[in-house]
Protein backbone atom coordinates (compact mmCIF):
# COMPACT_ATOMS: atom_id res chain seq x y z
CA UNK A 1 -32.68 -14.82 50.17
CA UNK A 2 -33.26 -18.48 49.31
CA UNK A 3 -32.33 -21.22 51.70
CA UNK A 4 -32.76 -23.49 48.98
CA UNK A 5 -32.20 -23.94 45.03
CA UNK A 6 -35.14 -24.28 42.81
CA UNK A 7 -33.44 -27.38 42.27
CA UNK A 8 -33.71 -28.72 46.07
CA UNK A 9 -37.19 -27.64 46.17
CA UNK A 10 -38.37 -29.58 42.91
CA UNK A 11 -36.85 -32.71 44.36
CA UNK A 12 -38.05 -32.67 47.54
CA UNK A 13 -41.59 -32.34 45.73
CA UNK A 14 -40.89 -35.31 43.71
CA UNK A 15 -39.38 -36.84 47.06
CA UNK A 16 -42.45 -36.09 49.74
CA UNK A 17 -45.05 -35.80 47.46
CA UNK A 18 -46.88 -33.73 49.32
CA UNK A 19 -47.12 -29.62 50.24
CA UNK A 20 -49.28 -28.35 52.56
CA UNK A 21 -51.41 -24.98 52.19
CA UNK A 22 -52.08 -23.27 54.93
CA UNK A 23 -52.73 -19.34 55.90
CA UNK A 24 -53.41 -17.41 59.37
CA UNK A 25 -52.95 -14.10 60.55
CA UNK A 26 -51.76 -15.06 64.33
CA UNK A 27 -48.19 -16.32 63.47
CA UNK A 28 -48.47 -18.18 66.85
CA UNK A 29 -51.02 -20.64 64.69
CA UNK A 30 -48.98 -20.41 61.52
CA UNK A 31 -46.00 -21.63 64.08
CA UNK A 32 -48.04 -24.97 65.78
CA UNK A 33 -48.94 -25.75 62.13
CA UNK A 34 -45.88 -25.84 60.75
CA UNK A 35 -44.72 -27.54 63.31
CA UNK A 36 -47.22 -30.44 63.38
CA UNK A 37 -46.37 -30.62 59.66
CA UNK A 38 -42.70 -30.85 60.13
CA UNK A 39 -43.39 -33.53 62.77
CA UNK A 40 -45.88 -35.43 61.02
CA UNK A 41 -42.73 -35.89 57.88
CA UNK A 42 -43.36 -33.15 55.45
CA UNK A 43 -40.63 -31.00 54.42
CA UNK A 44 -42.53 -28.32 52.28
CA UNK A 45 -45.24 -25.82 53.35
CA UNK A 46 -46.82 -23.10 51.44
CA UNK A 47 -48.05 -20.17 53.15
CA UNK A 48 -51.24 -18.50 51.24
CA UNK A 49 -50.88 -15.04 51.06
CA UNK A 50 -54.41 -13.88 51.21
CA UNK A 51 -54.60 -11.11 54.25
CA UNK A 52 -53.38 -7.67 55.11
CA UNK A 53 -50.08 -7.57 56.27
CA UNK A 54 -49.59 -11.78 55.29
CA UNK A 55 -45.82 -10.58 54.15
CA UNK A 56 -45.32 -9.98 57.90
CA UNK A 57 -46.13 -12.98 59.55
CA UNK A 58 -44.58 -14.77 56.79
CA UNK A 59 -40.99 -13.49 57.45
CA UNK A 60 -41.34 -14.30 60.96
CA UNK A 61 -42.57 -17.65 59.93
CA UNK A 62 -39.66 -18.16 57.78
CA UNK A 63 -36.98 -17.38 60.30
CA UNK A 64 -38.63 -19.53 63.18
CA UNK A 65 -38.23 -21.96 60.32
CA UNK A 66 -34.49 -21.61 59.64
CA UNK A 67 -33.87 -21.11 63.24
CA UNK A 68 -35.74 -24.29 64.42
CA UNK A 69 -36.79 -26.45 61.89
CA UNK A 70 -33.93 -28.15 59.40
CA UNK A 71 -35.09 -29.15 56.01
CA UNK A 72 -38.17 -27.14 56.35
CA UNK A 73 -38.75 -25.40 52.87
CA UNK A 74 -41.19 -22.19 53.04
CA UNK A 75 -42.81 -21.23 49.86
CA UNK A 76 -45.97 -18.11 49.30
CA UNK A 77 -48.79 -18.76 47.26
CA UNK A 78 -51.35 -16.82 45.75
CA UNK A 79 -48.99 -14.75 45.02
CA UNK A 80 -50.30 -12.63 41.31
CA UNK A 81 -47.70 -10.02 40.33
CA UNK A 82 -44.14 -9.81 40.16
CA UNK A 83 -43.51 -7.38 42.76
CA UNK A 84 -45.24 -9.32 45.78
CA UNK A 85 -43.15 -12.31 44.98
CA UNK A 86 -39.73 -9.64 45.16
CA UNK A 87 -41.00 -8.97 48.23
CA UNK A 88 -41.69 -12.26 49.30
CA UNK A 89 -38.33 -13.42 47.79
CA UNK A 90 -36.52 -10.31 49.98
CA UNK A 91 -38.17 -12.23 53.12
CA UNK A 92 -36.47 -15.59 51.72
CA UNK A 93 -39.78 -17.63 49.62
CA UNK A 94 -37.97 -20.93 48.71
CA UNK A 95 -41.00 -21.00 46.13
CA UNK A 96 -43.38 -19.36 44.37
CA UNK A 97 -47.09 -20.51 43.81
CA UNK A 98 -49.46 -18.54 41.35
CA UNK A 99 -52.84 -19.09 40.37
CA UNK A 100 -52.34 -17.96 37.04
CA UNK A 101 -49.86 -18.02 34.28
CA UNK A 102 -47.85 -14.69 34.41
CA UNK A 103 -44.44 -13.97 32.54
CA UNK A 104 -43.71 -11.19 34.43
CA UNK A 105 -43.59 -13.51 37.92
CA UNK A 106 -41.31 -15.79 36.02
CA UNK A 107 -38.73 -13.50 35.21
CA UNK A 108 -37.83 -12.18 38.74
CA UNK A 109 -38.06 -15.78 40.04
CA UNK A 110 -35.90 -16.95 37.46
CA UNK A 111 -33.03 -13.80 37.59
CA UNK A 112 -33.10 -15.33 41.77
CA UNK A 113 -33.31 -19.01 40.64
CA UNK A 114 -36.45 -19.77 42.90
CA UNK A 115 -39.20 -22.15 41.70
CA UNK A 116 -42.09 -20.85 40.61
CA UNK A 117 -45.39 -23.18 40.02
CA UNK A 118 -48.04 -21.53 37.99
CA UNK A 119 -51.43 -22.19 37.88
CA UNK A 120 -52.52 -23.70 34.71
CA UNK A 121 -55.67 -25.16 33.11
CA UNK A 122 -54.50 -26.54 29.66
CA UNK A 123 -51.84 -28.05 27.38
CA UNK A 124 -51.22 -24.60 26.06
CA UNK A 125 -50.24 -22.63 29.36
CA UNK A 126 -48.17 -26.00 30.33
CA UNK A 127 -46.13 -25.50 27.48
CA UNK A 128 -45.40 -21.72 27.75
CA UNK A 129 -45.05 -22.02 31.58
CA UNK A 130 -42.19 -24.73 30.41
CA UNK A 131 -40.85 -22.37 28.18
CA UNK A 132 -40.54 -20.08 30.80
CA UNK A 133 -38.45 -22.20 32.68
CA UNK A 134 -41.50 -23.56 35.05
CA UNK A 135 -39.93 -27.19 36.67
CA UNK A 136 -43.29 -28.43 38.67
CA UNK A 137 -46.50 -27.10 37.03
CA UNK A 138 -49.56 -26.25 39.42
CA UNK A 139 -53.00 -27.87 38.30
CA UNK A 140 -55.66 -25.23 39.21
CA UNK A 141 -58.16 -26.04 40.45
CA UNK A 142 -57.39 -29.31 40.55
CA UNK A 143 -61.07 -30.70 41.35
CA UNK A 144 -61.96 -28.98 37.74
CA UNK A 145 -59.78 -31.24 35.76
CA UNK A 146 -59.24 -34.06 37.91
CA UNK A 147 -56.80 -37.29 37.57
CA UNK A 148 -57.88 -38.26 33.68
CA UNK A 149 -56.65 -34.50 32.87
CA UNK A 150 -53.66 -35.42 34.52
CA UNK A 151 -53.23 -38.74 32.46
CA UNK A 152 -54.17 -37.02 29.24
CA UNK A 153 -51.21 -34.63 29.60
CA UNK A 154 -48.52 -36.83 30.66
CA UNK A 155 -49.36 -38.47 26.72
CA UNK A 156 -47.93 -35.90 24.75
CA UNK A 157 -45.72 -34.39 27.69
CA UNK A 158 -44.48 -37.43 29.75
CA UNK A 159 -41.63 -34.74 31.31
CA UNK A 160 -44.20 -32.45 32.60
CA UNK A 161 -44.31 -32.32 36.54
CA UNK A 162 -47.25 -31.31 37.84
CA UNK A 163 -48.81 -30.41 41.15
CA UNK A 164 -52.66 -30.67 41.73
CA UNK A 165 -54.09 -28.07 44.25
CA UNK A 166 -57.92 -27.85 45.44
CA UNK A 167 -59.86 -31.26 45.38
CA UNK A 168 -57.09 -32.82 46.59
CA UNK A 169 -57.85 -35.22 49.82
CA UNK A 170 -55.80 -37.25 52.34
CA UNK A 171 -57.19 -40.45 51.74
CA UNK A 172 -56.23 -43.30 50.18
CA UNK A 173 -58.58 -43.71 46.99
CA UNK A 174 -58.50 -39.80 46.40
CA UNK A 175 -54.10 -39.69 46.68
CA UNK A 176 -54.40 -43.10 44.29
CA UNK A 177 -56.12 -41.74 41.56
CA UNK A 178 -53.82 -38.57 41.44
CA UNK A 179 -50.52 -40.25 41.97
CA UNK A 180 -51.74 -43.04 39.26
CA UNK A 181 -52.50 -40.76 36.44
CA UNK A 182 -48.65 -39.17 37.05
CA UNK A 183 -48.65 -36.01 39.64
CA UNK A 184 -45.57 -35.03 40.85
CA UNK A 185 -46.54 -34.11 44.15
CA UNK A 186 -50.02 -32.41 45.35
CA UNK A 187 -50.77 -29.54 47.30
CA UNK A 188 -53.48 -29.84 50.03
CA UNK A 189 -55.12 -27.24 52.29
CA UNK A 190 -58.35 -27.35 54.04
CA UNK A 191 -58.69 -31.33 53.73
CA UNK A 192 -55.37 -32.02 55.64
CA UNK A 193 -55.41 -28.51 57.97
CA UNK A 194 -58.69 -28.58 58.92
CA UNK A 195 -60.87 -25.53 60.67
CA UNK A 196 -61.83 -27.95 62.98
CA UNK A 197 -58.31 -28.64 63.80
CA UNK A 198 -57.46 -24.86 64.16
CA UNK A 199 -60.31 -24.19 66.15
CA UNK A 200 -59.66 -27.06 69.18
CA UNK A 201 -55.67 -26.29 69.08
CA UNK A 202 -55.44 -29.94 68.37
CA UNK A 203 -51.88 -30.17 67.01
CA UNK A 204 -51.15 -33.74 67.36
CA UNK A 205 -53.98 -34.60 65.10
CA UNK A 206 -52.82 -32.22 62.35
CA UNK A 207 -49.50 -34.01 62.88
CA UNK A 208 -51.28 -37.56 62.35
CA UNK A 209 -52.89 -36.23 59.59
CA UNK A 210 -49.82 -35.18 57.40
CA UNK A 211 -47.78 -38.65 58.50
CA UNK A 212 -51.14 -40.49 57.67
CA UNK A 213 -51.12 -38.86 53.81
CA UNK A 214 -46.93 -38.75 53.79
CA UNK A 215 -47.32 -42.82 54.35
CA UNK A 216 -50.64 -43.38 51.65
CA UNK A 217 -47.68 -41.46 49.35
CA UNK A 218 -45.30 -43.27 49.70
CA UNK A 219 -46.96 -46.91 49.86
CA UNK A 220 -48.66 -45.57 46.07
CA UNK A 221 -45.47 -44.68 45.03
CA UNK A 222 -43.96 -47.50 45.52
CA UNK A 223 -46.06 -50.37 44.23
């Protein structure tokens, strides 16, 4: 079950401004990541279900993260039908991330009250995921559309949240155009958790990383 409302999770998007992607099959990694990511400020993490057996080393995942780290909210993306995200939700998703729009996915998250962000790619799918219930929206891919699509939504739909993922980097100019043009919050994977990173065990720098993008955030967001 859900630690957290999909209430708690959509502010704490809107909050941080930030939600790091990040898969492996060794849950020792998927531990030290999280971890550096807690440390480095960020309070949201989306595990990528993309291997055999990923629902496995995400419920061990989750409880390391109730046990150990407070505030920590674990969502599951690429998640694409509604019976992996049951399953997920049985092993306590906070969230739901989908890279495509799919009623059926928003019906069991909604009977459980746990946010679900589907992937979208125009006005149209914003406005049926809405009227499914959808509170942050998930741009995908984000490097497709880019900031002006962003801009040119927020027109029409000023309430629309939305969350870019994929061409999404931790530096300032890249986080400036998105946050400018009116994102929510923006996932980031392979930019901020880097193979290099993975492959020298080098923790700290992951950490540095996140607290590095968490400040560029916040200094954006408040000018």
């Amino acid at each position: 079950m859900a630690q957290y409302t999909r209430i708690d999770v959509a502010k704490t998007m809107k909050e941080t401004g930030l939600v790091p992607l990040f898969y492996n099959a060794d849950i020792a990694v998927c531990k030290q990541v999280l971890k550096a990511c807690y440390d480095g400020g960020a309070r949201l993490m989306e595990f990528v279900s993309r291997g055999d057996f990923a629902h496995e080393v995400f419920g061990e995942l989750n409880k390391y993260a109730i046990a150990e780290l407070p505030g920590m909210i674990l969502g599951v993306g690429s998640v694409t039908d509604a019976a992996s995200a049951s399953l997920y939700m049985q092993l306590g998703a906070n969230f739901i991330v989908t890279p495509v729009l799919r009623e059926d996915i928003a019906v069991v998250c909604n009977r459980r009250k746990v946010l679900w962000s589907p992937g979208c790619g125009s006005l149209t799918e914003i406005a049926k995921a809405e009227e499914l219930g959808c509170e942050v929206v998930k741009l995908f891919p984000g490097d497709v559309y880019g900031p002006k699509f962003v801009k040119g939504i927020k027109g029409p739909q000023p309430w629309t949240s939305i969350m870019p993922t994929g061409g999404v980097a931790p530096t300032e100019e890249n986080l400036k155009a998105w946050f400018e043009a009116g994102v929510t919050c923006v996932g980031m994977g392979s930019k901020l958790i880097s193979k290099e990173i993975i492959a020298n065990n080098d923790f700290k720098a992951l950490e540095t990383n996140v607290k590095n993008a968490l400040d560029i955030i916040k200094t954006i967001k408040t000018q």
